[in-house]
N, C-alpha and C. Protein backbone atom coordinates (compact mmCIF):
# COMPACT_ATOMS: atom_id res chain seq x y z
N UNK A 1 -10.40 2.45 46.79
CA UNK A 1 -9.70 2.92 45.62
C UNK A 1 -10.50 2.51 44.39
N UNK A 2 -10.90 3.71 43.21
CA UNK A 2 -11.30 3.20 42.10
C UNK A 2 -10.15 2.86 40.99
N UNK A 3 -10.45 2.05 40.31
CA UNK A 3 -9.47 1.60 39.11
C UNK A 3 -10.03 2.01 38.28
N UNK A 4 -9.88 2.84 36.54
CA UNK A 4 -10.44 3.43 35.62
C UNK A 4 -10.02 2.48 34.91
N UNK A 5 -10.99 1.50 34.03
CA UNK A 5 -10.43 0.48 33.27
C UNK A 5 -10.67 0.68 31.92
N UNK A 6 -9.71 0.49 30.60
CA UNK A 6 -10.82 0.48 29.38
C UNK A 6 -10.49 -1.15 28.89
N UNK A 7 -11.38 -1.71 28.57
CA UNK A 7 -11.24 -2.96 27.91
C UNK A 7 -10.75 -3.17 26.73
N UNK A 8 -9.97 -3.60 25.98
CA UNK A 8 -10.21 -4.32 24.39
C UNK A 8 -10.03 -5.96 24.88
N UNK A 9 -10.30 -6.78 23.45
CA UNK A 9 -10.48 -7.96 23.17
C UNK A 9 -8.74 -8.26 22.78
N UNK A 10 -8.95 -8.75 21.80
CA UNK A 10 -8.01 -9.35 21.38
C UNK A 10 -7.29 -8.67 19.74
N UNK A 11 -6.37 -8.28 19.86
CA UNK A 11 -5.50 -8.05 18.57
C UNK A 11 -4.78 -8.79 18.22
N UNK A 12 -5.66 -8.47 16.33
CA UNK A 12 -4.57 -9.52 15.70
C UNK A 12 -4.45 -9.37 14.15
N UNK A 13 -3.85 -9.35 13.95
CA UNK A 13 -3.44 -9.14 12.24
C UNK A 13 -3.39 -10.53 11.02
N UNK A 14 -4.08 -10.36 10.59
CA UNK A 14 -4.43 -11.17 9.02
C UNK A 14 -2.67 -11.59 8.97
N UNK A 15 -2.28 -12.53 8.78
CA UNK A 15 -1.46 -13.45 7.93
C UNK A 15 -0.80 -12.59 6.82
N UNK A 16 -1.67 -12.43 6.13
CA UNK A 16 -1.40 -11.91 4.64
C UNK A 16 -0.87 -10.60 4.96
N UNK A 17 -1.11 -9.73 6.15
CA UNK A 17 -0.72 -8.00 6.41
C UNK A 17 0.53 -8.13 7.37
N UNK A 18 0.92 -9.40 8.28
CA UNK A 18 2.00 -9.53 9.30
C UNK A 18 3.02 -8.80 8.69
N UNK A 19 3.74 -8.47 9.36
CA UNK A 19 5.46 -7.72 9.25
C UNK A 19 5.21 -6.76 8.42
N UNK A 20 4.55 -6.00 8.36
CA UNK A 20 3.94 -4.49 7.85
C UNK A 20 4.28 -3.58 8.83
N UNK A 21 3.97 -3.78 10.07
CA UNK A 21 4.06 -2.98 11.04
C UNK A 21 2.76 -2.08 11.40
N UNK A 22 1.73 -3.03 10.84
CA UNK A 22 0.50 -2.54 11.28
C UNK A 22 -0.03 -2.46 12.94
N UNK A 23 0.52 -3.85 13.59
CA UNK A 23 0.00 -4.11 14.73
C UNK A 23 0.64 -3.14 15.85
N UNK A 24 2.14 -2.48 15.44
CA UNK A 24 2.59 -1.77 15.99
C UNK A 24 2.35 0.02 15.69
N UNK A 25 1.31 -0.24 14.28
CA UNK A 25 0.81 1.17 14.20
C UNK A 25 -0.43 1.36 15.05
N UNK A 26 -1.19 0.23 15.17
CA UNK A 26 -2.38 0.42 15.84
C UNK A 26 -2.29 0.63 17.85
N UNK A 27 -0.92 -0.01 17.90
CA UNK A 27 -0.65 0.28 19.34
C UNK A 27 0.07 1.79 19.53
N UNK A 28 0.26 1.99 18.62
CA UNK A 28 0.86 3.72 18.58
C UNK A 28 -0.43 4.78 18.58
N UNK A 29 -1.35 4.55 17.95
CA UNK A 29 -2.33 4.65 17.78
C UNK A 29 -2.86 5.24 19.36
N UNK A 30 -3.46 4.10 19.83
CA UNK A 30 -3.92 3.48 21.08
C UNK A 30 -2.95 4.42 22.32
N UNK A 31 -1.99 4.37 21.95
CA UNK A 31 -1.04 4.74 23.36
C UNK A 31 -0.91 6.20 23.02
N UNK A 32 -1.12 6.77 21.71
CA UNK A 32 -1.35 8.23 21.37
C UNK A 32 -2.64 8.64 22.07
N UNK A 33 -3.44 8.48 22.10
CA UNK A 33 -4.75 8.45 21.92
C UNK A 33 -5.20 8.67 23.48
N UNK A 34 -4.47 7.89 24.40
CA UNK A 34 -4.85 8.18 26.09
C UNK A 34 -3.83 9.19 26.55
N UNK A 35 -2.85 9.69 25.74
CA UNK A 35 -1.96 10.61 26.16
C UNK A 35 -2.56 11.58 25.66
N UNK A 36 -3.45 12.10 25.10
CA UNK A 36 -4.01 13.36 24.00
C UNK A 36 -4.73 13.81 25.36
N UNK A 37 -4.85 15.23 25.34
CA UNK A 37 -4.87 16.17 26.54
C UNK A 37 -6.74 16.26 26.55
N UNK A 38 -7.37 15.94 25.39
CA UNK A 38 -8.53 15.44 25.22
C UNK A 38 -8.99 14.73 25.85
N UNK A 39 -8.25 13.18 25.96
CA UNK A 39 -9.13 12.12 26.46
C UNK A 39 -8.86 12.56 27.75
N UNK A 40 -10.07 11.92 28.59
CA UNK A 40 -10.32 12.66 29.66
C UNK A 40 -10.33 11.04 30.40
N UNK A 41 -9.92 9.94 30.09
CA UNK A 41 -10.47 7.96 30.80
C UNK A 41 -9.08 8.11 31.97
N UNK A 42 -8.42 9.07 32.21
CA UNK A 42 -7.64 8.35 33.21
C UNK A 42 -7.01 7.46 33.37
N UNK A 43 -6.47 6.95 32.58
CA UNK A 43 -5.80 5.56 32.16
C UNK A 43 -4.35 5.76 32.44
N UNK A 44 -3.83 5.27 33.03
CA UNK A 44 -2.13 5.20 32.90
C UNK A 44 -1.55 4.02 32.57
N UNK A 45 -1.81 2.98 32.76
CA UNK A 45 -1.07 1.85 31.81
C UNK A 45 -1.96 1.20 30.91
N UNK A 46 -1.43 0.69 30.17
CA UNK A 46 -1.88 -0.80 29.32
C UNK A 46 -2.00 -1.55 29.44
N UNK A 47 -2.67 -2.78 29.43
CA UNK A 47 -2.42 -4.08 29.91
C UNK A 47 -2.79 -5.02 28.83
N UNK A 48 -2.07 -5.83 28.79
CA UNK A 48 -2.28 -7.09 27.46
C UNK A 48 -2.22 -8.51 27.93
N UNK A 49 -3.12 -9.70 27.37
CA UNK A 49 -2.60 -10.88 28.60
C UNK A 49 -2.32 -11.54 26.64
N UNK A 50 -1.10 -11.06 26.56
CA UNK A 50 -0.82 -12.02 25.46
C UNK A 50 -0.17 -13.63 25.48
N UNK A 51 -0.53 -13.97 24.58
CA UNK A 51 -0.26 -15.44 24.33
C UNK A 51 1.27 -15.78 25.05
N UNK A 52 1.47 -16.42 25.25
CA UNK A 52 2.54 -16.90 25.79
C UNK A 52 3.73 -17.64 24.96
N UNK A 53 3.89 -17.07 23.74
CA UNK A 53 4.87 -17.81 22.88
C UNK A 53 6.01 -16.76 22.02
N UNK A 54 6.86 -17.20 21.83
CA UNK A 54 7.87 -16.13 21.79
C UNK A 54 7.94 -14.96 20.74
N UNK A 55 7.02 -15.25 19.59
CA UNK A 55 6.79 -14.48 18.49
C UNK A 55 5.98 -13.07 19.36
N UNK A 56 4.74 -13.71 19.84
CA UNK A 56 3.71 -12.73 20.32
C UNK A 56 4.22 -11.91 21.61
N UNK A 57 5.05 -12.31 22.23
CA UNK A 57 5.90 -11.47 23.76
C UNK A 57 6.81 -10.73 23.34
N UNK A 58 7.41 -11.26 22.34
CA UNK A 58 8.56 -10.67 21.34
C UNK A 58 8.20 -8.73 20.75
N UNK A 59 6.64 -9.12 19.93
CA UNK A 59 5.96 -8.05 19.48
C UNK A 59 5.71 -7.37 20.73
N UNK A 60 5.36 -7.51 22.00
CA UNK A 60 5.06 -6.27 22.76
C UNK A 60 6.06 -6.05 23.33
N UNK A 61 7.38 -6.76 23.59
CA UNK A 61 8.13 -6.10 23.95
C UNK A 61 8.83 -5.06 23.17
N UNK A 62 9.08 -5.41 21.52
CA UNK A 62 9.33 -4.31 20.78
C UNK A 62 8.19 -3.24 20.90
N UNK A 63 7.31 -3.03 20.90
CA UNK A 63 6.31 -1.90 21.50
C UNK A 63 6.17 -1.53 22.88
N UNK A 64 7.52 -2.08 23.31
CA UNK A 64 8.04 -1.17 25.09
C UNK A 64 6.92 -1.43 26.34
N UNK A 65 6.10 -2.71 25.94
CA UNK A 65 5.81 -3.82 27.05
C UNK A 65 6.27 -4.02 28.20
N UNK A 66 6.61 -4.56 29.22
CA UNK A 66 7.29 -4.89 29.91
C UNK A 66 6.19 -6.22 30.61
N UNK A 67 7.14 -7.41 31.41
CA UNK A 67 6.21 -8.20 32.18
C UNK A 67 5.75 -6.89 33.24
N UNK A 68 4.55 -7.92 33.86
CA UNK A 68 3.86 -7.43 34.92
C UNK A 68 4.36 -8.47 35.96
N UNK A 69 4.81 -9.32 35.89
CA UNK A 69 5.29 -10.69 36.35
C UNK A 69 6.79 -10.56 36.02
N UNK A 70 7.96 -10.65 36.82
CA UNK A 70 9.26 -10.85 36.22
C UNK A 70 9.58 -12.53 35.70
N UNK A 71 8.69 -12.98 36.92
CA UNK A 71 9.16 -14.84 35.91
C UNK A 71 7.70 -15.44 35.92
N UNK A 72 7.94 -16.56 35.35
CA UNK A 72 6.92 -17.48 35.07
C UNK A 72 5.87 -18.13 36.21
N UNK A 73 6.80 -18.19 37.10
CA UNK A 73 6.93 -18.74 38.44
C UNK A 73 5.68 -17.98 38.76
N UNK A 74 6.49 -16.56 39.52
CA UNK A 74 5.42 -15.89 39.83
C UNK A 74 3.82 -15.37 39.24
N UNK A 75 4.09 -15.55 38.22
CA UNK A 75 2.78 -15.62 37.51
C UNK A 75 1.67 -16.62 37.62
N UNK A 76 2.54 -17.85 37.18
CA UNK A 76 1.80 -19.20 37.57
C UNK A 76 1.28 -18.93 38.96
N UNK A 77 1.75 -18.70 40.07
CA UNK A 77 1.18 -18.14 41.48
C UNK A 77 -0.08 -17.43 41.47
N UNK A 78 0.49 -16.17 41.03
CA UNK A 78 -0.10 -15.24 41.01
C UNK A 78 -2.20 -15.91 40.66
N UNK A 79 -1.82 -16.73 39.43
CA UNK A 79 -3.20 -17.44 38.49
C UNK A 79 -3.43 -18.62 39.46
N UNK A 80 -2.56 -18.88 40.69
CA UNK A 80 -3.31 -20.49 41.39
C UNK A 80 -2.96 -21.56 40.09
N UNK A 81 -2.16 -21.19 39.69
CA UNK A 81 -1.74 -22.56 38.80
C UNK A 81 -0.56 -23.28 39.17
N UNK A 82 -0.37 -24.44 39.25
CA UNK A 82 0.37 -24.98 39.81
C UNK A 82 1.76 -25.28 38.77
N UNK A 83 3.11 -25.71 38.85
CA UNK A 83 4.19 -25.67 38.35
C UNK A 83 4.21 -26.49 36.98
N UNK A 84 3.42 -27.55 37.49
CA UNK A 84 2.97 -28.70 35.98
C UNK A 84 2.07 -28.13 35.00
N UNK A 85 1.26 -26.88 35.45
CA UNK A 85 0.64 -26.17 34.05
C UNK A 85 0.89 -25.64 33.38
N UNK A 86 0.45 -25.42 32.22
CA UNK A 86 1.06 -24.50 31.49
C UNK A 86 0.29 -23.58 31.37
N UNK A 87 1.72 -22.16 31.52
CA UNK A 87 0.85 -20.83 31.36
C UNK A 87 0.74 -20.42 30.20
N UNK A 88 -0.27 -20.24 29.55
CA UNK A 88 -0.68 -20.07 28.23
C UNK A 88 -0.70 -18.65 27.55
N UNK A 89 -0.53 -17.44 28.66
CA UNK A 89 -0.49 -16.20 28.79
C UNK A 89 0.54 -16.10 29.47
N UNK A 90 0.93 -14.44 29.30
CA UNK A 90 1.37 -13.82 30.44
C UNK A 90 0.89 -12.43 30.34
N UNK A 91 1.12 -11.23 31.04
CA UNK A 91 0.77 -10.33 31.37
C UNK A 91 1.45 -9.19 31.41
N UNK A 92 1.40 -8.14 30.27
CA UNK A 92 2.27 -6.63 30.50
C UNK A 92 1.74 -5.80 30.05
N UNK A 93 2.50 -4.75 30.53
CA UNK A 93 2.09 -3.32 31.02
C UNK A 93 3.02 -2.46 30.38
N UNK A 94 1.96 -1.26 29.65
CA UNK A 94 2.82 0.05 28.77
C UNK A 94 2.58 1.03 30.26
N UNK A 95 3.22 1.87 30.49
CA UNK A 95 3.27 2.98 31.14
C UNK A 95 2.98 3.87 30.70
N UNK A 96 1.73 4.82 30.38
CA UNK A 96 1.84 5.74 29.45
C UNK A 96 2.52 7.11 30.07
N UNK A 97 2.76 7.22 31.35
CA UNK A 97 3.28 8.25 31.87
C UNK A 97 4.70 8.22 31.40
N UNK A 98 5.41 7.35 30.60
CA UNK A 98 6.79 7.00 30.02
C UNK A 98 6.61 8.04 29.08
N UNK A 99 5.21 7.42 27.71
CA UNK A 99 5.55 8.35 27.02
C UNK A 99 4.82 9.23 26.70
N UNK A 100 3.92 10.31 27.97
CA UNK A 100 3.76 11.18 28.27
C UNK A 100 5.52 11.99 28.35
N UNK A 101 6.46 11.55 29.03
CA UNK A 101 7.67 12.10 29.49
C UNK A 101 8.49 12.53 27.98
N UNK A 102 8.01 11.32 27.18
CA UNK A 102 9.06 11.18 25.83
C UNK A 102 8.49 12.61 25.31
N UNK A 103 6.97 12.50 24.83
CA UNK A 103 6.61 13.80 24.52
C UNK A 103 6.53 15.24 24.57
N UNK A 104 6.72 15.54 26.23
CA UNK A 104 7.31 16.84 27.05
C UNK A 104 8.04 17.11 27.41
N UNK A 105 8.57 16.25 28.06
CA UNK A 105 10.06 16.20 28.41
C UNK A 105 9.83 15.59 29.84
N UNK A 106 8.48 15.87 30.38
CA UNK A 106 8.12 15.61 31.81
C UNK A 106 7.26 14.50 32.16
N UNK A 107 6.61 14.43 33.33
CA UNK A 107 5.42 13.67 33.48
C UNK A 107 4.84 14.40 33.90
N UNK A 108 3.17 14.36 34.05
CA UNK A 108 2.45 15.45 34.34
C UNK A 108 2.31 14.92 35.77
């Protein structure tokens, strides 16, 4: 099986621009952008290994995130980290075939 991957780094917004709703324009952006009948990358989800603190999980879940992991537990597993570490991340996933559906009414 091939996996079609696209990479980014890390997003993050200046201090001085927070609660603008920039970071959530640029993920609109982004999730527009692999649904456009143009791009041709094959991509169906998103993936983000954001910080692990409640502000930053908070923001992707308002941008319709979801874990990839339902608990902590399993995650910590998942990384070979043991119960006394701390997970410093966690891991979620946009579906873009969601809002492929929102847009047509369907999924393709």
């Amino acid at each position: 099986m091939q996996i079609i991957q696209v990479r980014g780094q890390r997003l993050g917004i200046s201090q001085n621009f927070q609660s603008k709703h920039l970071g959530s324009d640029v993920l609109s952006f982004i999730k527009a952008w692999f649904v456009d009948p143009l791009n041709k990358t094959g991509c169906r989800f998103l993936l983000v290994d954001s910080y692990n603190k409640e502000r930053n999980l908070k923001f992707y879940q308002n941008n319709e995130f979801k874990f990839l992991f339902s608990t902590e537990e399993q995650e910590r597993e998942f990384r070979g980290l043991g119960p006394d570490r701390p997970l410093n991340s966690r891991l979620m996933y946009f579906d873009l075939i969601e809002l492929k559906k929102k847009q047509t009414g369907k999924a393709e």
